[in-house]
Protein backbone atom coordinates (compact mmCIF):
# COMPACT_ATOMS: atom_id res chain seq x y z
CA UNK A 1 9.95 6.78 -1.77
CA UNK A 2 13.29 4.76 -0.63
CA UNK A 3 12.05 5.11 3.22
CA UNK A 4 12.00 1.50 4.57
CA UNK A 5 15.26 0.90 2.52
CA UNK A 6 17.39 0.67 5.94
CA UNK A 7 14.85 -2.01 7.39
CA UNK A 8 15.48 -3.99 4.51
CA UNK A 9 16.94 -7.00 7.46
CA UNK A 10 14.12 -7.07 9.14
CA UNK A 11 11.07 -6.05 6.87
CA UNK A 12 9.66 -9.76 6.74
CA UNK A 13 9.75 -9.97 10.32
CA UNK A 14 7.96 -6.56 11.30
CA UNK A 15 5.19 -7.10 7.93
CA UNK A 16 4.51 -10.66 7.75
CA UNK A 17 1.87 -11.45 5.46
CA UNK A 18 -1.58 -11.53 7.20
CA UNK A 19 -3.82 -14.23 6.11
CA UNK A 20 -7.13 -11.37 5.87
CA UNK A 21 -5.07 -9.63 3.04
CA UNK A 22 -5.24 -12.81 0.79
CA UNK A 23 -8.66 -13.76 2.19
CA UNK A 24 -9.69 -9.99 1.41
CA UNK A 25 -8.29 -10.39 -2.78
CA UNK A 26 -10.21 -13.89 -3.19
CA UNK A 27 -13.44 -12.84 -2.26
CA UNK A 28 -13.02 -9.85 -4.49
CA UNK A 29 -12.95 -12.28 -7.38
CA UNK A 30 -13.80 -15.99 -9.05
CA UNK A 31 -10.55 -18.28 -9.73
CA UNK A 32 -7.31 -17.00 -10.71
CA UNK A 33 -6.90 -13.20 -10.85
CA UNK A 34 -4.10 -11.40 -12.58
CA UNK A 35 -3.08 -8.97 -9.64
CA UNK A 36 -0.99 -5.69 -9.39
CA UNK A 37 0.94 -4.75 -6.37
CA UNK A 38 1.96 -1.65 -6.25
CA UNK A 39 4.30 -0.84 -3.32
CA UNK A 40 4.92 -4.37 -3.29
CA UNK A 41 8.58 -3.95 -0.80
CA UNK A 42 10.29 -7.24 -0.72
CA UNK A 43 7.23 -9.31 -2.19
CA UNK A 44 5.58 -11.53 0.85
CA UNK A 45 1.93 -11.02 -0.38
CA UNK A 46 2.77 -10.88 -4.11
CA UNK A 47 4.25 -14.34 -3.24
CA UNK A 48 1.00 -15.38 -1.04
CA UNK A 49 -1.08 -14.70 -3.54
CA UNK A 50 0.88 -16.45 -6.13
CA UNK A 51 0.90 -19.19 -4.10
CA UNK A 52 -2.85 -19.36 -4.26
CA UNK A 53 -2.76 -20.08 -7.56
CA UNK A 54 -3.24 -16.13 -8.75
CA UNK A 55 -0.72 -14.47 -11.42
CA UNK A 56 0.81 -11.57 -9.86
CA UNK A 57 3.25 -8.92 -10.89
CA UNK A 58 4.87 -6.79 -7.83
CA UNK A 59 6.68 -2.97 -8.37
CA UNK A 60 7.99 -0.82 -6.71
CA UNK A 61 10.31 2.03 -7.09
CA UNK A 62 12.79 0.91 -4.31
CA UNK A 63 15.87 -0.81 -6.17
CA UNK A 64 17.36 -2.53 -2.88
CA UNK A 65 14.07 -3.50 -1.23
CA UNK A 66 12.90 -5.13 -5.05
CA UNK A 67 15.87 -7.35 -5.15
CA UNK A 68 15.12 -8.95 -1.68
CA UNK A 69 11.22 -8.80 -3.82
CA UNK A 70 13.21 -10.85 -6.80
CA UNK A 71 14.68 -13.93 -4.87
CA UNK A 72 11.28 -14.98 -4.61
CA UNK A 73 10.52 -14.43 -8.04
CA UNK A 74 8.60 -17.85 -10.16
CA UNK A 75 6.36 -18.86 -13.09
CA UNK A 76 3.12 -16.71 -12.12
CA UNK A 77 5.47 -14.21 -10.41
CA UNK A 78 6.98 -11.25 -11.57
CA UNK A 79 8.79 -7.72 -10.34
CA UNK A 80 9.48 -4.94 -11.95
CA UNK A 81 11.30 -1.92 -11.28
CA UNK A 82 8.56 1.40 -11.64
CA UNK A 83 7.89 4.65 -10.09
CA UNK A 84 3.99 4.83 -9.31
CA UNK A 85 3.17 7.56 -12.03
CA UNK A 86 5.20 5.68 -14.36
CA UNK A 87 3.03 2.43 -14.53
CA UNK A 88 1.29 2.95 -17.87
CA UNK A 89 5.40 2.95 -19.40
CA UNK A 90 6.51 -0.30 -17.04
CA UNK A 91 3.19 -2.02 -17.76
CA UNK A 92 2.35 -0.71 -21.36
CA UNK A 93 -0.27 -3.30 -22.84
CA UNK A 94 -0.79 -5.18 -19.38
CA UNK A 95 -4.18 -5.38 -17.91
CA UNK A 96 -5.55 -6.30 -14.55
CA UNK A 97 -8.40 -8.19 -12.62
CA UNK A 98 -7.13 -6.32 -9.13
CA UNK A 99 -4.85 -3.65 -8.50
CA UNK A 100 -3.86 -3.16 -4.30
CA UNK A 101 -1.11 -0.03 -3.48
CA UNK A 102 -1.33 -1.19 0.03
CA UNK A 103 0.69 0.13 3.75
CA UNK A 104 0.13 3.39 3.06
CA UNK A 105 2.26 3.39 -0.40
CA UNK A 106 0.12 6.11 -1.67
CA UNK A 107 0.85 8.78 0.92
CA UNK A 108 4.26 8.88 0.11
CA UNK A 109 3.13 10.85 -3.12
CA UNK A 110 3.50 14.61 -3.09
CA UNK A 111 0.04 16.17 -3.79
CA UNK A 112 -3.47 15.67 -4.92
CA UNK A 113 -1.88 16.07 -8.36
CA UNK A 114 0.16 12.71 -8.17
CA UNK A 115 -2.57 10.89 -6.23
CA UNK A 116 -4.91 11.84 -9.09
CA UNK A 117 -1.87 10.72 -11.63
CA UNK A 118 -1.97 7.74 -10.10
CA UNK A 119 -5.28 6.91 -10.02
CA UNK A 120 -5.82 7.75 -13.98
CA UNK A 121 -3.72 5.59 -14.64
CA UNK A 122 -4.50 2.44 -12.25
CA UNK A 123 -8.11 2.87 -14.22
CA UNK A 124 -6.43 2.30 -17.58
CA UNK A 125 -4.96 -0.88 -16.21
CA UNK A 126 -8.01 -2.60 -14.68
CA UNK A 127 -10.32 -4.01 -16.72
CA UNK A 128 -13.47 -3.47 -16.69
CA UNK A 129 -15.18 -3.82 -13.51
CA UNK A 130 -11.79 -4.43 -12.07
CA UNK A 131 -10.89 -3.25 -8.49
CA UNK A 132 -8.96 -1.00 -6.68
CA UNK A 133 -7.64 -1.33 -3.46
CA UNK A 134 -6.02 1.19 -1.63
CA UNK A 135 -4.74 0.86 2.34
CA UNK A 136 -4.53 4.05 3.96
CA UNK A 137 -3.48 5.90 7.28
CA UNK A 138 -6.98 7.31 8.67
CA UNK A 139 -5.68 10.53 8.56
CA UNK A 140 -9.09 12.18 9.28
CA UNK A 141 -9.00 10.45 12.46
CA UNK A 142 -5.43 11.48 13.66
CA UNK A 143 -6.04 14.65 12.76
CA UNK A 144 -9.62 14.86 14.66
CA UNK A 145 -8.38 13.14 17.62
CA UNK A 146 -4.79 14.78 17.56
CA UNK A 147 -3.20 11.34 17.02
CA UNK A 148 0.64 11.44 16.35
CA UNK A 149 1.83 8.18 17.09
CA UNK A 150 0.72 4.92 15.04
CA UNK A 151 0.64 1.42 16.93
CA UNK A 152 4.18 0.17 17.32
CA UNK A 153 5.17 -2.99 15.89
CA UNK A 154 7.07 -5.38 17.65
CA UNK A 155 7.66 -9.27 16.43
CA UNK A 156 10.87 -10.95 17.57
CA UNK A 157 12.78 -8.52 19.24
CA UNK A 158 12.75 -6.20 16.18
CA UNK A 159 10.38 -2.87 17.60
CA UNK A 160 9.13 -0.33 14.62
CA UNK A 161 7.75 3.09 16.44
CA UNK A 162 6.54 6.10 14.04
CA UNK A 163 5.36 9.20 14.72
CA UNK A 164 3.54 11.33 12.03
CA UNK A 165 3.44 15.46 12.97
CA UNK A 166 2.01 18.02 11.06
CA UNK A 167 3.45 20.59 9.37
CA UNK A 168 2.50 23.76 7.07
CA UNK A 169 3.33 21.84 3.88
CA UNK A 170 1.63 18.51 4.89
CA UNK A 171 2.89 15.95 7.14
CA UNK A 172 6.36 14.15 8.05
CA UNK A 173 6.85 10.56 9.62
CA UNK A 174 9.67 10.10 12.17
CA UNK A 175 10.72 6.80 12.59
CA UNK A 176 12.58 4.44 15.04
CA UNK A 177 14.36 1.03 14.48
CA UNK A 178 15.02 -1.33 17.65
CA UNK A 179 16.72 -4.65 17.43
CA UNK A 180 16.91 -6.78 20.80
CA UNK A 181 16.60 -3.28 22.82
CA UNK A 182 19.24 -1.66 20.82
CA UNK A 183 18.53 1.91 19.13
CA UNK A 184 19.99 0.49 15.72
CA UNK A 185 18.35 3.64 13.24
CA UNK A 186 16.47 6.28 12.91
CA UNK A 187 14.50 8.18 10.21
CA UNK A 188 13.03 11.70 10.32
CA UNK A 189 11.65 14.52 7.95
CA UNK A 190 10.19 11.80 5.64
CA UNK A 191 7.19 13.73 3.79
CA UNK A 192 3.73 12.25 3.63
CA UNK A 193 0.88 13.97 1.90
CA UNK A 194 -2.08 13.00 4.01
CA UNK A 195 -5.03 12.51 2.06
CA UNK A 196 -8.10 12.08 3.98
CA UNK A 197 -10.61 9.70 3.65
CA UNK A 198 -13.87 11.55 2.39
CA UNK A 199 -11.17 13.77 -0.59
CA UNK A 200 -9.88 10.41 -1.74
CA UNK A 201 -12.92 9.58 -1.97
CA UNK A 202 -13.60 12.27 -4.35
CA UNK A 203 -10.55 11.32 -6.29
CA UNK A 204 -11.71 7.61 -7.10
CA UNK A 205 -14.91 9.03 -8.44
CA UNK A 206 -13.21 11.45 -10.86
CA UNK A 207 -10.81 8.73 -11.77
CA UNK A 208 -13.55 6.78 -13.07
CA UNK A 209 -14.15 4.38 -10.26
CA UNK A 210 -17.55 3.44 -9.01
CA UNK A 211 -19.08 1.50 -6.07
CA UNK A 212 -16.45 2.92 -3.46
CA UNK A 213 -16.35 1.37 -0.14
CA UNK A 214 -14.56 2.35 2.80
CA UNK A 215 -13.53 -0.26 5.85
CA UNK A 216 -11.37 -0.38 9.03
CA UNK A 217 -9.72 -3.48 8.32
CA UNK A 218 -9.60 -5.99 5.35
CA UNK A 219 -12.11 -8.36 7.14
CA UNK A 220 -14.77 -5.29 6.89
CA UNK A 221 -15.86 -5.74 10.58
CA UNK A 222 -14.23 -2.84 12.16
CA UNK A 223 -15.80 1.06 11.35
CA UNK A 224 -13.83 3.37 9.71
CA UNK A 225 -13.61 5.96 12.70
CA UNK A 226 -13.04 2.82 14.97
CA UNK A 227 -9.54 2.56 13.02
CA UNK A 228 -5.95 4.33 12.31
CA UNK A 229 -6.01 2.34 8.66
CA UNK A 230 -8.50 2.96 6.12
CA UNK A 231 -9.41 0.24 3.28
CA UNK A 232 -10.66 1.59 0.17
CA UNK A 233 -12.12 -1.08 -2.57
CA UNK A 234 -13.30 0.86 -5.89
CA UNK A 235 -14.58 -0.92 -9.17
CA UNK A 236 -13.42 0.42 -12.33
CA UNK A 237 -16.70 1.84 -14.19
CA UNK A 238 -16.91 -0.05 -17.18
């Protein structure tokens, strides 16, 4: 899961932090939350959300891209080092208000079996009534509409294109890297298990999550079939 390790320059600039992601944890709370990021790359939101006032801790299993993650490290702001079916090690004793595994983090897992791993143990660390969040690619809509290509991103002369195809075994992202017009890297046969929406679904409720909701966007306004992303929000069954 060391795929965005070669954007490392220009992650910031291609995934700012949007305002609707911060918006999105408040309202799923009162006051201060103690937050888990999971997937949390070089640390923008963890560092949003701390700002708010919120005590976060940020992991992720990319060395390089969690020292970029560290420099913005401060009281009410921690990362740590993990592999995603590792948390209940990293984290032993440690319990949450919110968990997000956001950008399509979850994915990069290999199976239902890891997915379900996952979940087990992102129930252990919520307390009760706690939620989930999980950000997905609608893969139930690429793969109704024969979608291959996800919207490029472009911010300050840095372009990001991907293209997801399907194979036998599951899926695989290709990806493209363009500074000022210039081809700088490419990334291919990068192996994404695409879960789709209605079996993850099924995967929250045997995790022991409850009131499961399903959006287009973290502002809730756009449908689910209306968009590529998916954004689950689960509560942790007491």
């Amino acid at each position: 899961m060391t795929y965005y390790t070669n954007i490392i320059e220009y992650y910031d600039i291609l995934f700012p932090v949007e305002p609707a992601r911060v918006d999105y944890v408040e309202r799923n709370g009162k006051g201060p939350q103690r937050v888990l990021e999971v997937g949390c790359a070089t640390g923008c939101l963890s560092k949003a959300l701390r700002d708010r006032g919120h005590q976060v801790v940020g992991v992720d299993v990319d060395s390089a891209i969690l020292d970029k993650a560290m420099e913005k490290a401060a009281e009410g702001l921690e990362f740590k080092l993990s592999d995603p079916l590792k948390l209940d090690r990293v984290l032993e004793g440690e319990v949450f208000d919110q968990i997000l595994c956001l950008d399509n983090y979850l994915a990069h897992l290999p199976n239902e079996m890891a997915v379900r791993h996952f979940l087990l143990h992102a129930r252990e660390l919520l307390k009760p009534e706690g939620v989930l969040t999980l950000h997905l690619v609608n893969y139930s809509k690429l793969m109704r509409e024969g979608i291959t290509e996800l919207p490029t991103i472009e911010r300050e002369g840095v372009v990001l294109k991907r293209k997801n195809c399907l194979e036998q075994q599951g899926m695989e992202c290709y990806m493209e890297l363009h500074v000022d017009g210039r081809l700088v890297d490419t990334r291919s046969n990068m192996p994404l298990f695409p879960v789709k929406a209605t079996q993850m679904e099924a995967l929250l409720q045997e995790s022991g999550f409850g009131e499961i909701r399903m959006y287009g966007d973290f502002e809730g306004e756009l449908e689910v079939q209306d968009s590529v992303y998916v954004v689950f929000r689960a509560v942790a069954v007491a």
